[in-house]
C-alpha atoms as a PDB file:
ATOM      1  CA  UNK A   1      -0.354  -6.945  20.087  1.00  0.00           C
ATOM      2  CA  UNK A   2       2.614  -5.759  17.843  1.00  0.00           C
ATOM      3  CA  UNK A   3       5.638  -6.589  18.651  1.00  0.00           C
ATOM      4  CA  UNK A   4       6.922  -3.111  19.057  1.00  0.00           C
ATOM      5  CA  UNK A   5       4.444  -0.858  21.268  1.00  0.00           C
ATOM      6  CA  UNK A   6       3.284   2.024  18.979  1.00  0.00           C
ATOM      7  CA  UNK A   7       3.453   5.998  20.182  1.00  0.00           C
ATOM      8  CA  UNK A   8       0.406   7.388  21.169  1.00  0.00           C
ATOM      9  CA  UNK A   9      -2.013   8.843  18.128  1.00  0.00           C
ATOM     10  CA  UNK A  10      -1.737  12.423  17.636  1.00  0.00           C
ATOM     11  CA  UNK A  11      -4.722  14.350  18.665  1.00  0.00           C
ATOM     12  CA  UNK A  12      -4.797  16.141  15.138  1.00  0.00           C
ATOM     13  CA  UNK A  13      -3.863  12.956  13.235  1.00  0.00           C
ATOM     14  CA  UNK A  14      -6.053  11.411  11.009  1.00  0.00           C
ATOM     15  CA  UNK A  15      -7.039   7.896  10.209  1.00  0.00           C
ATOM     16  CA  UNK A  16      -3.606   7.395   7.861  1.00  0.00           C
ATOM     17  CA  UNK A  17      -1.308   9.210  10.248  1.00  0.00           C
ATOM     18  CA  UNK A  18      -2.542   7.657  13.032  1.00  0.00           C
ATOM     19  CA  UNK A  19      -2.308   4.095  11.506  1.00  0.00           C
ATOM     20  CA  UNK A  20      -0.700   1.605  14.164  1.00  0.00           C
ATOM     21  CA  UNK A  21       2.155   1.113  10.995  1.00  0.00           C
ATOM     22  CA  UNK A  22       2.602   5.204  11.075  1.00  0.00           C
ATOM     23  CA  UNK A  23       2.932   4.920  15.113  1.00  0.00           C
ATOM     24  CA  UNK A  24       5.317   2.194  15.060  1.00  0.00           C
ATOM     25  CA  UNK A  25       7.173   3.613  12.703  1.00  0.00           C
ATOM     26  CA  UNK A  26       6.869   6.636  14.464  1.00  0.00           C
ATOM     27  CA  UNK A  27       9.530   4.592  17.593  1.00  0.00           C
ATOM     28  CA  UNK A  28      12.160   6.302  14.973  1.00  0.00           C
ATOM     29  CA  UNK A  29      10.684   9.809  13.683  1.00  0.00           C
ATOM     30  CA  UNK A  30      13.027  10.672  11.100  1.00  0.00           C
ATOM     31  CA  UNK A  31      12.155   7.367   9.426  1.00  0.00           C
ATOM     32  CA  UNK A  32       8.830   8.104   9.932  1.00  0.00           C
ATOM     33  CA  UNK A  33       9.031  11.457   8.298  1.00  0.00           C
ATOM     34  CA  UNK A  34      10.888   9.711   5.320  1.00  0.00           C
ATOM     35  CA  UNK A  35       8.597   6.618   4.854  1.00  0.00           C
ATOM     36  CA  UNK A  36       5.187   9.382   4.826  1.00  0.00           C
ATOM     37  CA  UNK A  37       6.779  11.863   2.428  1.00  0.00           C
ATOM     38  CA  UNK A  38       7.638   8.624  -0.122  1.00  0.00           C
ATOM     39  CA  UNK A  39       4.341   7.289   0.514  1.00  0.00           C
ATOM     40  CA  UNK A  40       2.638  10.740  -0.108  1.00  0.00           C
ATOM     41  CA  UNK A  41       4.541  11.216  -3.190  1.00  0.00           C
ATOM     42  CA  UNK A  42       4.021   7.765  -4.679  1.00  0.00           C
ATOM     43  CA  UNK A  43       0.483   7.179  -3.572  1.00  0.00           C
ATOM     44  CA  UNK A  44      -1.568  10.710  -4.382  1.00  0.00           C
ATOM     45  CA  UNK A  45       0.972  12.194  -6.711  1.00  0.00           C
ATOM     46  CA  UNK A  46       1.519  11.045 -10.350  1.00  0.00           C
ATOM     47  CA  UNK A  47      -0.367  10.128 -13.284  1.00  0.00           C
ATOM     48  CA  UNK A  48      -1.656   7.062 -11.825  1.00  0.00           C
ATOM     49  CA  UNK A  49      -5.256   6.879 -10.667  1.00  0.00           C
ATOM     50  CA  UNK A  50      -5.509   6.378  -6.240  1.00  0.00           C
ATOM     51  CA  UNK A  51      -7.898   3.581  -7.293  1.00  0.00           C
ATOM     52  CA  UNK A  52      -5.504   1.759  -9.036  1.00  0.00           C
ATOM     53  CA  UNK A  53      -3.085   1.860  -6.408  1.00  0.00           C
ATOM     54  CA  UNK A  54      -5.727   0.916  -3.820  1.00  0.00           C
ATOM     55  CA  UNK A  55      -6.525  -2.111  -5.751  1.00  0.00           C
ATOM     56  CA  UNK A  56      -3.208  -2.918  -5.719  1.00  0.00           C
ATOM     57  CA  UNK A  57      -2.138  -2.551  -2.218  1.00  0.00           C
ATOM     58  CA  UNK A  58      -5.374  -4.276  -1.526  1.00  0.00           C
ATOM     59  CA  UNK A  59      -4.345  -7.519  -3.704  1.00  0.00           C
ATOM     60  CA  UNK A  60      -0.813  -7.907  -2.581  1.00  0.00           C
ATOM     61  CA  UNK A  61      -2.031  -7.596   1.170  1.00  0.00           C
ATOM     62  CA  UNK A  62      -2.944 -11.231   1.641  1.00  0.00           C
ATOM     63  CA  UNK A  63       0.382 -12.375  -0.399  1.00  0.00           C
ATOM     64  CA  UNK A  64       2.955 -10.640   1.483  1.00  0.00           C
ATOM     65  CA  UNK A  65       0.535 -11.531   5.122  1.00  0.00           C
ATOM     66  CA  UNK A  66       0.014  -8.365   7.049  1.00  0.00           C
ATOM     67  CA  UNK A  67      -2.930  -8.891   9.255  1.00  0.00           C
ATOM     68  CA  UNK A  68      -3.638  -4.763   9.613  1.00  0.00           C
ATOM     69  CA  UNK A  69      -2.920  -4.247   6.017  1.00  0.00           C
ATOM     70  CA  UNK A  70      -5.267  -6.815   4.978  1.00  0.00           C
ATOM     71  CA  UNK A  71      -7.988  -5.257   7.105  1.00  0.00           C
ATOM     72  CA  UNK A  72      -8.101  -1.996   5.651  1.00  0.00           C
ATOM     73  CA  UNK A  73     -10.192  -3.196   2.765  1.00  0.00           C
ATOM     74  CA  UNK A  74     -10.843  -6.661   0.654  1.00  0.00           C
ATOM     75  CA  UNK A  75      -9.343  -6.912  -2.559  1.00  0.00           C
ATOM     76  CA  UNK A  76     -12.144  -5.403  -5.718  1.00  0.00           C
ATOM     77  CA  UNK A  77     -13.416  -7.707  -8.014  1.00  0.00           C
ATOM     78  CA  UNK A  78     -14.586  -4.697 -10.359  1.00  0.00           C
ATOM     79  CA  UNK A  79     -11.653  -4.019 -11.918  1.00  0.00           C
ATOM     80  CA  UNK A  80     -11.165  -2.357 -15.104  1.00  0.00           C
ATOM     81  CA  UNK A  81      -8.682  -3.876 -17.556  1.00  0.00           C
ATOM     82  CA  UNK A  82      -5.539  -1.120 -16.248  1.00  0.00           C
ATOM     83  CA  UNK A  83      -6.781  -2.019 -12.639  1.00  0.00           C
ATOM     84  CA  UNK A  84      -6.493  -6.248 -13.950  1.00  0.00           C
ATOM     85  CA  UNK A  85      -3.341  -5.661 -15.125  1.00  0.00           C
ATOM     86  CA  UNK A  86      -1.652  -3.969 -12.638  1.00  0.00           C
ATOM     87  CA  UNK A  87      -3.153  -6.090  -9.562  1.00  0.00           C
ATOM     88  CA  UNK A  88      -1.661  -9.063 -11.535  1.00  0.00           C
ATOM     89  CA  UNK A  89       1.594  -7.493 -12.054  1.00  0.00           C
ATOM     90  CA  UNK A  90       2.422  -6.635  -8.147  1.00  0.00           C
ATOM     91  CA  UNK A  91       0.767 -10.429  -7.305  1.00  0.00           C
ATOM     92  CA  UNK A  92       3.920 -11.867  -9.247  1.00  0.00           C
ATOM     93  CA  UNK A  93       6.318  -9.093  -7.602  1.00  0.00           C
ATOM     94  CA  UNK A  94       4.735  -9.808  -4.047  1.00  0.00           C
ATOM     95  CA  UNK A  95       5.052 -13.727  -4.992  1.00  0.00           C
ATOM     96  CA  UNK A  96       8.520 -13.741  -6.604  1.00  0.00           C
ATOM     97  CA  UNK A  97      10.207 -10.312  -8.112  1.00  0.00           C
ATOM     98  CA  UNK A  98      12.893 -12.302  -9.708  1.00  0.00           C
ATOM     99  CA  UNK A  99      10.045 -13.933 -11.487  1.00  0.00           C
ATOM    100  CA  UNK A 100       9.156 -10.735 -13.654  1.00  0.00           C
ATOM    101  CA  UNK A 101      10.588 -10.865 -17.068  1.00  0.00           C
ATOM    102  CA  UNK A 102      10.721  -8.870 -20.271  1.00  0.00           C
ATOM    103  CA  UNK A 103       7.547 -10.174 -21.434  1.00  0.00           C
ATOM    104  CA  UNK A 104       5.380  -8.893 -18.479  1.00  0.00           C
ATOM    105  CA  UNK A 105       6.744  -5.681 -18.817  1.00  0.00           C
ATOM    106  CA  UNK A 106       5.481  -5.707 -22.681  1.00  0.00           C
ATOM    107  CA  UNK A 107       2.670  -6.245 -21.411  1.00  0.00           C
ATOM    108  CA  UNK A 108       2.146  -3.321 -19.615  1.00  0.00           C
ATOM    109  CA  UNK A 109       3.747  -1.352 -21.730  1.00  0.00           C
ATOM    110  CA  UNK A 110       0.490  -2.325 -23.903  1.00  0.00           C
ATOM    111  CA  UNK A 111      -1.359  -0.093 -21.236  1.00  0.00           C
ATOM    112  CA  UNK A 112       0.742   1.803 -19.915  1.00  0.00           C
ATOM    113  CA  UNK A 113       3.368   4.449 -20.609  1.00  0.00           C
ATOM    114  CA  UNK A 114       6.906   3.934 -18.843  1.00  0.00           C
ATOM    115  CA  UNK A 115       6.470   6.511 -16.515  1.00  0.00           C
ATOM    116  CA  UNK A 116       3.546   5.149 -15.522  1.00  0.00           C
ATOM    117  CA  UNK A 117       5.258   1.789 -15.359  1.00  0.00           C
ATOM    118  CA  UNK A 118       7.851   3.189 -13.147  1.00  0.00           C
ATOM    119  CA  UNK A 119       5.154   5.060 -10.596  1.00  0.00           C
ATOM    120  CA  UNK A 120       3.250   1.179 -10.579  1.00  0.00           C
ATOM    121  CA  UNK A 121       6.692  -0.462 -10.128  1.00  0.00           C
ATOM    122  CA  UNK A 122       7.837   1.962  -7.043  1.00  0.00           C
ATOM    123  CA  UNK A 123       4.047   2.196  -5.552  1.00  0.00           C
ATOM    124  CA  UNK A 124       4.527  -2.128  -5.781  1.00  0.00           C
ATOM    125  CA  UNK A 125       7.761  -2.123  -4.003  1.00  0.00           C
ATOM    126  CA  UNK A 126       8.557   0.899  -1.990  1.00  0.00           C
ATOM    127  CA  UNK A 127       5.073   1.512  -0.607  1.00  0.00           C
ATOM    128  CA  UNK A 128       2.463  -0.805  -0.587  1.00  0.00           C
ATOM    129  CA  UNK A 129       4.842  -4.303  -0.599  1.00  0.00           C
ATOM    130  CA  UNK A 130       7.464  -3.085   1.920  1.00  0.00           C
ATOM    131  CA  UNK A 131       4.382  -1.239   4.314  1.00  0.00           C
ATOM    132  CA  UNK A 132       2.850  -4.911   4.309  1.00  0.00           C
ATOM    133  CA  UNK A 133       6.155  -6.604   4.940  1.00  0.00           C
ATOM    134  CA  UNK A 134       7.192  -4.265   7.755  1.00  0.00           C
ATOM    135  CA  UNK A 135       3.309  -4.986   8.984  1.00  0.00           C
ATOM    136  CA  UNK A 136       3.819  -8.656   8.911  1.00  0.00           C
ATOM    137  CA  UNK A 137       7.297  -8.520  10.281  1.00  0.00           C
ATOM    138  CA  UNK A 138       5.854  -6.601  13.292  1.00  0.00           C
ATOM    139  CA  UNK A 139       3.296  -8.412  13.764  1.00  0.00           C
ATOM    140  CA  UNK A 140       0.240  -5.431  13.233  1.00  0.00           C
ATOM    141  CA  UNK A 141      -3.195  -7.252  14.499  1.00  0.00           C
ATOM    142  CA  UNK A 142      -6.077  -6.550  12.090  1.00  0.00           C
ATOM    143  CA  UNK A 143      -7.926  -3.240  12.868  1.00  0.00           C
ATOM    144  CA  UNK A 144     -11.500  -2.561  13.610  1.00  0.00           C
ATOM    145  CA  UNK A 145     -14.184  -2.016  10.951  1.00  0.00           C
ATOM    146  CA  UNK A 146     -14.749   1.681  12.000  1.00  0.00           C
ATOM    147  CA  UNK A 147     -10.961   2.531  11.497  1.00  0.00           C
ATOM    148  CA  UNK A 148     -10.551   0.903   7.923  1.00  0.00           C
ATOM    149  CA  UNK A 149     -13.579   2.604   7.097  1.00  0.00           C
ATOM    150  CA  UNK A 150     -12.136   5.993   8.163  1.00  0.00           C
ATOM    151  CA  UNK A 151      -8.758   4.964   6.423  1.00  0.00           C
ATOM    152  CA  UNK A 152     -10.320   4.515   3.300  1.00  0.00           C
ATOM    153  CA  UNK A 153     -12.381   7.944   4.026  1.00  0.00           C
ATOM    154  CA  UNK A 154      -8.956   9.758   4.483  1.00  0.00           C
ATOM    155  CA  UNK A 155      -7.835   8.369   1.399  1.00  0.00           C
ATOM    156  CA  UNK A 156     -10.723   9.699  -0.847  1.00  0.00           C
ATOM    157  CA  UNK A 157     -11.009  12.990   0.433  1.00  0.00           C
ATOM    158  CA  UNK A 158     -13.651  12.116   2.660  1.00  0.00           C
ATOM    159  CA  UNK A 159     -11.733  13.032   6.277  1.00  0.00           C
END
């Protein structure tokens, strides 16, 4: 049970919206509001590919230790070299962001352009590390199989 009881779903909701992170969060709206419109810009806007991103949020999931965030999908073993990269980049941040120095950041600068590097870099941190930490803090219980699968849906079009 999380420590904070969630709001009810809303009927129209969808498998994202409806997350038990969105309806704790949703205990203070206008943060709500806030948190979604960052996470919508970060997540499906940008030059990065959603896949990416997934693989990343997927990855740092068990580092940072939220139950519900780890249960919306394993972490990929198919990843492309970008996909590599990136994952391995956000493990470090997840383990220790003081830990990143210059010569990571050459790195992906080998694959990546600096916008991109900024869009990976805020996705890390503002979305996908601090959803998980604020999952973990509040203690969010892993979900069922039927829900990941229909968060995972939602997030390729599919719902």
């Amino acid at each position: 049970m999380p420590r904070i009881e969630p709001v009810p779903p809303n009927p129209i909701g969808n498998a994202v919206s409806n997350s038990v992170l969105a309806r704790v969060l949703g205990r203070q709206p206008e943060i709500l509001r806030a948190y979604a419109a960052l996470d919508s810009a970060v997540r499906f806007h940008g030059s990065l590919p959603l896949e990416l991103k997934e693989a990343v949020r997927r990855a740092t999931a068990g580092e940072i230790g939220c139950a519900y965030c780890q249960s919306l999908g394993a972490p990929r073993t198919d990843l492309d070299a970008r996909e590599a990269l990136a994952v391995a980049f956000a493990q470090t941040v997840a383990q220790d962001p003081s830990a990143v120095s210059d010569a990571q950041f050459d790195v992906l600068r080998e694959e990546f352009s600096e916008p991109e590097i900024v869009e990976l870099v805020a996705f890390i941190c503002l979305i996908a590390i601090s959803g998980q930490m604020f999952g973990a803090v509040m203690g969010l219980e892993a979900t069922s199989t039927e829900e990941a699968v229909e968060y995972q849906n939602v997030l390729a079009g599919r719902s």
